[in-house]
N, C-alpha and C. Protein backbone atom coordinates (compact mmCIF):
# COMPACT_ATOMS: atom_id res chain seq x y z
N UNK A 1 35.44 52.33 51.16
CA UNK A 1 36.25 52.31 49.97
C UNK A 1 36.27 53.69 49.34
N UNK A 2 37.25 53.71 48.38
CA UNK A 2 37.24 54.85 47.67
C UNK A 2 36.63 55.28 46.98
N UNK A 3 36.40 55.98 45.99
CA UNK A 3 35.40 56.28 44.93
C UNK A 3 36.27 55.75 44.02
N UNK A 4 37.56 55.68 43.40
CA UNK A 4 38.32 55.15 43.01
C UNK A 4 38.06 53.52 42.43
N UNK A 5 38.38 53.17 43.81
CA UNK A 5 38.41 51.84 44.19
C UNK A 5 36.95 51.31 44.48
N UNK A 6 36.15 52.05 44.12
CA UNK A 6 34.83 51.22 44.00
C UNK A 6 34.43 50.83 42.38
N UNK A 7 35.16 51.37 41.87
CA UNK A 7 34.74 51.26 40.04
C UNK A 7 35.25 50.12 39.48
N UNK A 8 36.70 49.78 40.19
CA UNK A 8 36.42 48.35 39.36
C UNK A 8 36.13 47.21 40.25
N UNK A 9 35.40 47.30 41.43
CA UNK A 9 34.91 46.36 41.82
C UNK A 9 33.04 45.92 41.28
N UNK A 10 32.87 47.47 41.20
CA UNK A 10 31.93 47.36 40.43
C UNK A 10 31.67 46.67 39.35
N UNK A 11 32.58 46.95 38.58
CA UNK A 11 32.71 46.32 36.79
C UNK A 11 32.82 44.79 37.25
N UNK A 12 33.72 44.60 38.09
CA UNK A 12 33.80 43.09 38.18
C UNK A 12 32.65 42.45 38.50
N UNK A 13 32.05 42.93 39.40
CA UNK A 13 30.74 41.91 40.06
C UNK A 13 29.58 42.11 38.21
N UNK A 14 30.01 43.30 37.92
CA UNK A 14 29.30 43.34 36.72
C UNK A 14 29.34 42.05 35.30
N UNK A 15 30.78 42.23 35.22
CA UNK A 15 31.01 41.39 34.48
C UNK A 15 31.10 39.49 34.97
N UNK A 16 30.92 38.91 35.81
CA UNK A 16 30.51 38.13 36.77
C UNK A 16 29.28 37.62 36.20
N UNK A 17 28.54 38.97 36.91
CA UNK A 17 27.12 38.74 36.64
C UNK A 17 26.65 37.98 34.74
N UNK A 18 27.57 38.77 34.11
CA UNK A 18 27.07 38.49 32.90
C UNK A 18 27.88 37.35 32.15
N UNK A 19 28.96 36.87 33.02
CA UNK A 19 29.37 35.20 32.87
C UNK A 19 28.22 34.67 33.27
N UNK A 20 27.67 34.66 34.60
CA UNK A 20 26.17 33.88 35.04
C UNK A 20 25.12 33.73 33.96
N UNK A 21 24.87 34.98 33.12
CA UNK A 21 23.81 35.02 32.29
C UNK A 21 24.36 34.14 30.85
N UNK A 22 25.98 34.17 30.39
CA UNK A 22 25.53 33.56 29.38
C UNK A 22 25.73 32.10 29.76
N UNK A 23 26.82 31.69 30.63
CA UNK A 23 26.72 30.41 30.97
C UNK A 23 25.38 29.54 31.45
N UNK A 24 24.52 30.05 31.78
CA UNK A 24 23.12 29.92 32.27
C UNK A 24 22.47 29.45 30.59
N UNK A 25 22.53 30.62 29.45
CA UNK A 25 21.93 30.52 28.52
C UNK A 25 22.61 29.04 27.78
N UNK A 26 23.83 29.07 27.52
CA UNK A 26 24.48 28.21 27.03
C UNK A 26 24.42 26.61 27.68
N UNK A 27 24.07 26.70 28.66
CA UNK A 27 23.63 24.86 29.19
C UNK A 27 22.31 24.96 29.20
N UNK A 28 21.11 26.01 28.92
CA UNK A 28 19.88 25.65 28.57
C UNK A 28 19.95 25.77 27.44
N UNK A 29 20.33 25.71 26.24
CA UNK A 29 20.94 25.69 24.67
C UNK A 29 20.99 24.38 24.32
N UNK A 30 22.51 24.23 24.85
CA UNK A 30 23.30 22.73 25.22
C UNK A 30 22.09 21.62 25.17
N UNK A 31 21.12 21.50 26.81
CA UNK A 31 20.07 20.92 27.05
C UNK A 31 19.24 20.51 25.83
N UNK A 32 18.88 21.86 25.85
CA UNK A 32 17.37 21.77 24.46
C UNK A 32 17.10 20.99 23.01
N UNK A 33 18.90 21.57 22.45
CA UNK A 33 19.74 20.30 21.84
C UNK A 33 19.98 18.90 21.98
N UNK A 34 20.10 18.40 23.10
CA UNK A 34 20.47 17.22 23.81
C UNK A 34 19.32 16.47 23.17
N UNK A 35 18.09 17.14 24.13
CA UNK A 35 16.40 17.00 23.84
C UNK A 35 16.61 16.67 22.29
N UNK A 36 16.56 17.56 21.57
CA UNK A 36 16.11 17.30 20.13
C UNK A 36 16.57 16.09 19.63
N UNK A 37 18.02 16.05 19.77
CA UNK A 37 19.15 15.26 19.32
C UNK A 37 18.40 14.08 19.56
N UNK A 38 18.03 12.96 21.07
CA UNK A 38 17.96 12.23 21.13
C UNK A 38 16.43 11.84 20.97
N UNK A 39 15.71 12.71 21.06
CA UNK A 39 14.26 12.61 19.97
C UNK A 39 13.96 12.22 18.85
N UNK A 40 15.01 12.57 18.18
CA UNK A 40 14.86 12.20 16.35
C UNK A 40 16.01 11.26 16.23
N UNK A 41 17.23 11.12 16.98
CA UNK A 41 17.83 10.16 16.62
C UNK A 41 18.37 8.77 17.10
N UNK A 42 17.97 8.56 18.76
CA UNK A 42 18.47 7.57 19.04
C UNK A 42 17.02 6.44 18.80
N UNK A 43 17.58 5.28 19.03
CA UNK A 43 17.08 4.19 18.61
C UNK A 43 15.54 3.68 20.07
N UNK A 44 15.45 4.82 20.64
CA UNK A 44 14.52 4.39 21.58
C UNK A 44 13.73 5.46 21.44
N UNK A 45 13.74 6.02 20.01
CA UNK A 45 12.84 7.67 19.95
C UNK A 45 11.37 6.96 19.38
N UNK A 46 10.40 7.10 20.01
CA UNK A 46 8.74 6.76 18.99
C UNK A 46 8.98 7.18 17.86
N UNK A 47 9.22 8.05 17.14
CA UNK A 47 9.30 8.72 16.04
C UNK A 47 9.88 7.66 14.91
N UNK A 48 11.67 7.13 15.73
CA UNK A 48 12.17 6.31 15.07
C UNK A 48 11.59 4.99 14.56
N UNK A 49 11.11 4.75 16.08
CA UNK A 49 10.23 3.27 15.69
C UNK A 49 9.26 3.52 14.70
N UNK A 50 8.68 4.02 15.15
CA UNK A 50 6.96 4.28 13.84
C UNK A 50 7.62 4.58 12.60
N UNK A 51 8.95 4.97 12.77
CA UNK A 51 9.28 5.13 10.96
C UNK A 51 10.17 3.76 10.60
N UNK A 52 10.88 2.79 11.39
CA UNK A 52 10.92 1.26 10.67
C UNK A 52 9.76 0.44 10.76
N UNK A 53 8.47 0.55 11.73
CA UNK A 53 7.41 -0.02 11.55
C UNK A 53 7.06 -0.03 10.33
N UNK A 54 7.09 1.40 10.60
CA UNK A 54 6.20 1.88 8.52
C UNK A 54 6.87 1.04 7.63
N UNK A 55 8.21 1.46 7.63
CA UNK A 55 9.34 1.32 6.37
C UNK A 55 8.79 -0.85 6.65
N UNK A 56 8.64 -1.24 7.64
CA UNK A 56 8.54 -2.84 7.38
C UNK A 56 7.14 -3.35 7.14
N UNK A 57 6.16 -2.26 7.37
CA UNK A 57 4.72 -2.38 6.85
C UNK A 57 4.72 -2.13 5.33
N UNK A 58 5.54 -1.25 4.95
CA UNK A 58 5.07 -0.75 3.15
C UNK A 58 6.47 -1.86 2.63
N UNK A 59 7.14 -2.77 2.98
CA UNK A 59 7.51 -3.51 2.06
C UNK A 59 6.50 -5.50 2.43
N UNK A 60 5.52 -5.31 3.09
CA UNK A 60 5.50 -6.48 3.15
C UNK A 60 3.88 -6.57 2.53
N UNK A 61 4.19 -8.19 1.41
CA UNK A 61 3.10 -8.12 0.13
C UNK A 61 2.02 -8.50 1.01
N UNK A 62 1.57 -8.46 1.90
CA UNK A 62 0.12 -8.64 2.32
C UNK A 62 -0.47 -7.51 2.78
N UNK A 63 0.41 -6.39 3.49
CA UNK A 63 -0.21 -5.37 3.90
C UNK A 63 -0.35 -4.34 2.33
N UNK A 64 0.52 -4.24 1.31
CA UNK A 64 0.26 -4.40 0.16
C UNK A 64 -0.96 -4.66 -0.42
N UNK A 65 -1.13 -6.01 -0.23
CA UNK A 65 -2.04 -6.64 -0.97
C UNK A 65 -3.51 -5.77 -1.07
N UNK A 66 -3.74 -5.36 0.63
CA UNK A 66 -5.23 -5.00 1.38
C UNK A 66 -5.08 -3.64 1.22
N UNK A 67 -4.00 -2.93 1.23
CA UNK A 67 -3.91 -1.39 1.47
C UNK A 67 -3.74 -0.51 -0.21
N UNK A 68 -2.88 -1.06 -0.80
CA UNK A 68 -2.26 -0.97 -2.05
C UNK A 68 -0.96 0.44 -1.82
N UNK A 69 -0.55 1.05 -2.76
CA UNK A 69 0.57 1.71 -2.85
C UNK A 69 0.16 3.18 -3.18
N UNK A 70 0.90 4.11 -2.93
CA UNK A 70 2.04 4.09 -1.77
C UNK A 70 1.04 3.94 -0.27
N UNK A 71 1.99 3.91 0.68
CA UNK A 71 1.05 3.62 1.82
C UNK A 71 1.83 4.80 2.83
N UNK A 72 0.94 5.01 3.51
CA UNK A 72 0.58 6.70 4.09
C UNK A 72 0.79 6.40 5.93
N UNK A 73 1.68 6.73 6.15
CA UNK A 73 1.44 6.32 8.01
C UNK A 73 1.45 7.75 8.70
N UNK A 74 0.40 7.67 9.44
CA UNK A 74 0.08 8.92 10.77
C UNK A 74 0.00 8.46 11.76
N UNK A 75 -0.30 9.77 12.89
CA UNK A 75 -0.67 9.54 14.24
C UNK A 75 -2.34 9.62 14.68
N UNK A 76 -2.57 9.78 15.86
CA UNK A 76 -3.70 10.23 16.02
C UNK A 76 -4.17 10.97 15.56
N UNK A 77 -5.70 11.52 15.50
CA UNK A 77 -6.75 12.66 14.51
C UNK A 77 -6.67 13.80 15.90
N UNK A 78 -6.99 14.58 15.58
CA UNK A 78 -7.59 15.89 16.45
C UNK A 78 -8.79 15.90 16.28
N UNK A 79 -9.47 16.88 16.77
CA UNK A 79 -11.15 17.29 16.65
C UNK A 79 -10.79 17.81 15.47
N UNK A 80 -10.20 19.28 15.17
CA UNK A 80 -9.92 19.19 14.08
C UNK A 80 -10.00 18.93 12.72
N UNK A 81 -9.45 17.77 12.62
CA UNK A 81 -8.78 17.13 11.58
C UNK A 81 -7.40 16.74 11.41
N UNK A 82 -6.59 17.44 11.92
CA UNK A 82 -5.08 17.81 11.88
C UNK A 82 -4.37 16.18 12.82
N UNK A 83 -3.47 15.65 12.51
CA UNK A 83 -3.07 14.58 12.44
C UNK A 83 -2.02 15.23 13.62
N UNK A 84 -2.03 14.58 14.39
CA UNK A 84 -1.02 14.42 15.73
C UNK A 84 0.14 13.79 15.34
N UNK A 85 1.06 13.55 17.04
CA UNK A 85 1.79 12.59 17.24
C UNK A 85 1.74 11.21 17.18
N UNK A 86 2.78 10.26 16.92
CA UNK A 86 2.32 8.69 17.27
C UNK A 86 2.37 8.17 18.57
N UNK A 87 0.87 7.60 18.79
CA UNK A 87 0.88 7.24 20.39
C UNK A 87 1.50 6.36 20.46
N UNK A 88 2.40 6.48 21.79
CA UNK A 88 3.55 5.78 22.71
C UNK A 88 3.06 5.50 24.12
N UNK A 89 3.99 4.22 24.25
CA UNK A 89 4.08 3.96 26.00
C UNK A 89 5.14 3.20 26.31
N UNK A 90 5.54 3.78 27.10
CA UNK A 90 7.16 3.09 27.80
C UNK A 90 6.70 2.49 29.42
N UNK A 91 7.43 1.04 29.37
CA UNK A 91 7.24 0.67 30.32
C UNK A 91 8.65 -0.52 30.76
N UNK A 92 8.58 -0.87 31.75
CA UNK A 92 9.94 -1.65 32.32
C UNK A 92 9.35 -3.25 32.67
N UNK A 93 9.73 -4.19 31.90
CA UNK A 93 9.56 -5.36 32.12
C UNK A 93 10.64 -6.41 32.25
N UNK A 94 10.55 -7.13 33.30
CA UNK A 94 11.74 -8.28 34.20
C UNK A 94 12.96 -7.14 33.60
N UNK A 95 13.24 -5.82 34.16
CA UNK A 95 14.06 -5.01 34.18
C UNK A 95 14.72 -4.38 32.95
N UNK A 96 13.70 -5.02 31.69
CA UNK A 96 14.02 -4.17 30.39
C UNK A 96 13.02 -2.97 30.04
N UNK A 97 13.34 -1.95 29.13
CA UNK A 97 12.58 -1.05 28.73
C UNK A 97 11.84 -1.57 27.35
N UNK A 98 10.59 -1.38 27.05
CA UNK A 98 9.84 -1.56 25.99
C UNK A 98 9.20 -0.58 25.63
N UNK A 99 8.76 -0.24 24.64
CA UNK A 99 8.06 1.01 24.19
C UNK A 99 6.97 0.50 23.45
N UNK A 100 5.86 0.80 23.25
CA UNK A 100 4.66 0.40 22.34
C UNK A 100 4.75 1.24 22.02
N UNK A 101 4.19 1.41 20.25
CA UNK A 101 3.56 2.88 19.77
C UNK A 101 2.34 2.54 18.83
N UNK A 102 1.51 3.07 18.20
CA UNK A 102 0.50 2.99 17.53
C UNK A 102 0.41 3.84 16.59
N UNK A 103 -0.13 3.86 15.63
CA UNK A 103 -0.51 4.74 14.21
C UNK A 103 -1.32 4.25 13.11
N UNK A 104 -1.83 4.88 12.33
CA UNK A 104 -2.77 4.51 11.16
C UNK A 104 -1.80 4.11 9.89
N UNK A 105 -2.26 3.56 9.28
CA UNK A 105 -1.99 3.38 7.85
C UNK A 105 -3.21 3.45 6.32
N UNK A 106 -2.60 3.93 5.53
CA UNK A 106 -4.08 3.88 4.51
C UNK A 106 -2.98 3.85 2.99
N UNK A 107 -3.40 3.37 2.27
CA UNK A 107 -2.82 3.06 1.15
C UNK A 107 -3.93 3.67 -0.28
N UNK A 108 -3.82 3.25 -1.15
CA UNK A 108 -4.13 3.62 -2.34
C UNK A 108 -6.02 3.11 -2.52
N UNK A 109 -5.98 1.88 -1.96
CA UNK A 109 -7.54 1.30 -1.93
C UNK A 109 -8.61 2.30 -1.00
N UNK A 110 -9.40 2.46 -1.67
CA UNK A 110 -10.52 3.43 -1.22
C UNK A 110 -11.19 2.81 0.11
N UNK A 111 -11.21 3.70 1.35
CA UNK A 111 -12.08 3.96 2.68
C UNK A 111 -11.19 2.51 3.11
N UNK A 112 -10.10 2.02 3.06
CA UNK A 112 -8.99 1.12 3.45
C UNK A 112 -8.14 1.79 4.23
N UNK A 113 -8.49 1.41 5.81
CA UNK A 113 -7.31 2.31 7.28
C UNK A 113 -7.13 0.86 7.85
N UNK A 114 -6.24 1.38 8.73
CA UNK A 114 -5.19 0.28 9.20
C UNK A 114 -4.67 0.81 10.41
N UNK A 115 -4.49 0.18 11.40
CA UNK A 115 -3.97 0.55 12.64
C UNK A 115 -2.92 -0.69 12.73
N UNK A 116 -1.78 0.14 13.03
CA UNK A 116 -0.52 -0.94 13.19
C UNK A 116 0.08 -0.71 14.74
N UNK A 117 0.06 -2.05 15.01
CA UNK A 117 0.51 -2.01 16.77
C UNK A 117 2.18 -2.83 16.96
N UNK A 118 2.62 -1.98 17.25
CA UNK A 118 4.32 -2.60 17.03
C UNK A 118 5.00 -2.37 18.59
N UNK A 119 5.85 -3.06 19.11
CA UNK A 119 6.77 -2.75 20.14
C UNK A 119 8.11 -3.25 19.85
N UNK A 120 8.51 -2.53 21.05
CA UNK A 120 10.12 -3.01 20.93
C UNK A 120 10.95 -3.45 22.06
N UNK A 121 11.40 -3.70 22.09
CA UNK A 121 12.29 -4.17 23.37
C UNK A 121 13.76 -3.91 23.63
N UNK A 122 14.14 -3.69 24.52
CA UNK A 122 15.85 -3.21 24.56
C UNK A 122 16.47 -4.49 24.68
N UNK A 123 17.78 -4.95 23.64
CA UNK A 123 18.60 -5.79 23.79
C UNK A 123 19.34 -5.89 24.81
N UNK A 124 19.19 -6.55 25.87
CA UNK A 124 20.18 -6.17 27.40
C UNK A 124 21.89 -6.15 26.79
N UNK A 125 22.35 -6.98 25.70
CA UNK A 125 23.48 -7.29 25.59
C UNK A 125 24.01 -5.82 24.40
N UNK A 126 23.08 -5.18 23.47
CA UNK A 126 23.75 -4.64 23.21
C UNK A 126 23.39 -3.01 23.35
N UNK A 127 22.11 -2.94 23.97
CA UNK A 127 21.58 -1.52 24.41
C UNK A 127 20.64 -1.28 23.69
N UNK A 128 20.60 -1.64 22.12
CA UNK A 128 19.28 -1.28 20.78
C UNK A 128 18.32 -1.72 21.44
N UNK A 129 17.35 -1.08 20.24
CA UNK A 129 15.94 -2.07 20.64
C UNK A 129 15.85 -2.71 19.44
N UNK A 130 14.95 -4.17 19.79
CA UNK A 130 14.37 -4.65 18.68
C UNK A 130 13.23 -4.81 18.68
N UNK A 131 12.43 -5.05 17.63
CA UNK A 131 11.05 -5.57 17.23
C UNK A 131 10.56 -6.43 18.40
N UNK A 132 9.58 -6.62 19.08
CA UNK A 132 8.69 -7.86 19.66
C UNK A 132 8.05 -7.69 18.37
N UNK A 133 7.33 -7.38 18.19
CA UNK A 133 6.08 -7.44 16.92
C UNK A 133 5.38 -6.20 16.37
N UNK A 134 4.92 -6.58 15.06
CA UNK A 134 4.30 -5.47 14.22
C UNK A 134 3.00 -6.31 13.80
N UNK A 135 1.67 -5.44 13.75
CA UNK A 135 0.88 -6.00 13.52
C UNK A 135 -0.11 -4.86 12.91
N UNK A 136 -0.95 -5.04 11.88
CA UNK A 136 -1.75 -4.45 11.36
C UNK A 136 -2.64 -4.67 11.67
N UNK A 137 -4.06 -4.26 12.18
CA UNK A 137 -5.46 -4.34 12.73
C UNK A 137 -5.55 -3.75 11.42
N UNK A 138 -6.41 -5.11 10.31
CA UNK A 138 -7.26 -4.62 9.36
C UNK A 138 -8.89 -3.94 9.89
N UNK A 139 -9.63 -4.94 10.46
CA UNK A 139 -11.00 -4.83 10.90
C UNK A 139 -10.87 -5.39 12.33
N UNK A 140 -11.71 -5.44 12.87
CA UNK A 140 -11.90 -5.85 14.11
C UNK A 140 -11.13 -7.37 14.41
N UNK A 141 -11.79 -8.22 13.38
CA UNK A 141 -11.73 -9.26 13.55
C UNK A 141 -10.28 -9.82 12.57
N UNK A 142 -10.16 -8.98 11.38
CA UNK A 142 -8.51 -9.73 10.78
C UNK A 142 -7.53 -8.35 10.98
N UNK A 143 -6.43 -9.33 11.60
CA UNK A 143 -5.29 -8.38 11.51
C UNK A 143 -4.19 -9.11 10.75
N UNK A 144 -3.10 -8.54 10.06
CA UNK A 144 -1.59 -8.96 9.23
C UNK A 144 -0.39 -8.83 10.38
N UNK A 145 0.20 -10.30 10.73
CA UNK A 145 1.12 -10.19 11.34
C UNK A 145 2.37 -10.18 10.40
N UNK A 146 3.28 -8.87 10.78
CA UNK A 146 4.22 -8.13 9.77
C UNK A 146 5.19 -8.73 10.47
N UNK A 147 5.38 -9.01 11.76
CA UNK A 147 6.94 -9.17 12.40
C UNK A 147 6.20 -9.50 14.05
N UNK A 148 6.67 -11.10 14.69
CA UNK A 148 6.28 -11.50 15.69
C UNK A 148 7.77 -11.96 16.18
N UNK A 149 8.31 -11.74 17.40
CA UNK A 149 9.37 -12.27 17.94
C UNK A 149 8.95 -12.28 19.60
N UNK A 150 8.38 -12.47 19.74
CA UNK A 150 8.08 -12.69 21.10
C UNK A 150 8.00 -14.15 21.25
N UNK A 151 8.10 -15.12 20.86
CA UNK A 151 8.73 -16.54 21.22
C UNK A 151 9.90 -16.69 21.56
N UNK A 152 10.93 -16.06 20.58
CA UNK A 152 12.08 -15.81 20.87
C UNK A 152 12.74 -14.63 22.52
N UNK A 153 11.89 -14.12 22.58
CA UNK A 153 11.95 -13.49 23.65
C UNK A 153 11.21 -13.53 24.88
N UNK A 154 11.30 -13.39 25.95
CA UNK A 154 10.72 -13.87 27.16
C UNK A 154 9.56 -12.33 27.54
């Protein structure tokens, strides 16, 4: 080739190259977003659940009664101190998805914690999930059932 005719072949493979780089950047962007998006907002996010667990633990008068007001929901402890995520587990049963999650609760009554064990289940007919059950582990031996539907469900 020419010396000419090598310059804008040059530029081209150049500019090429740097379609590759931002299109590259822009669907790992896109992605990361996606991620966030359906983390905090769809209806099968732990986050979501543990926050209508809560929201159906702090309106019901028995967990009330034992905990008192306002009532405080976390995740796991660290060595630390520093309060984690809420533990989750996803699993597939007679071909539905369910999620368990777990977290503390503590309310206004002094050295009064609470571990609330809730799942959910995917509606085959309309895609949501709903409640199987919410349950508060007061002590070993008494727990507050907040929300049981597992009769209704198989």
């Amino acid at each position: 080739l020419q010396p000419s005719a090598s310059k804008p072949v040059r530029e081209a493979g150049r500019d090429v190259s740097y379609l590759i780089v931002v299109l590259f950047g822009v669907g790992l962007t896109g992605g990361l977003l996606y991620a966030i998006f359906k983390e905090l907002f769809f209806s099968s996010s732990p986050n979501i659940i543990y926050g209508k667990a809560l929201g159906k633990c702090r309106t019901h008068p028995e967990v009330i009664g034992v905990f008192g007001e306002p009532l405080k929901g976390y995740g796991e402890m660290s060595r630390r101190g520093r309060r984690q995520h809420v533990r989750f587990s996803e699993y597939v049963n007679n071909g539905l998805k369910r999620i368990r999650v777990k977290f503390y609760i503590e309310g206004s009554e002094p050295g009064k914690q609470g571990t609330v064990h809730a799942e959910v289940e995917e509606n085959p007919g309309s895609g949501q999930f709903e409640f199987r059950y919410i349950f508060v582990e007061v002590t070993p031996t008494r727990s507050i059932i907040v929300e049981d539907n597992r009769s209704e469900q198989s």
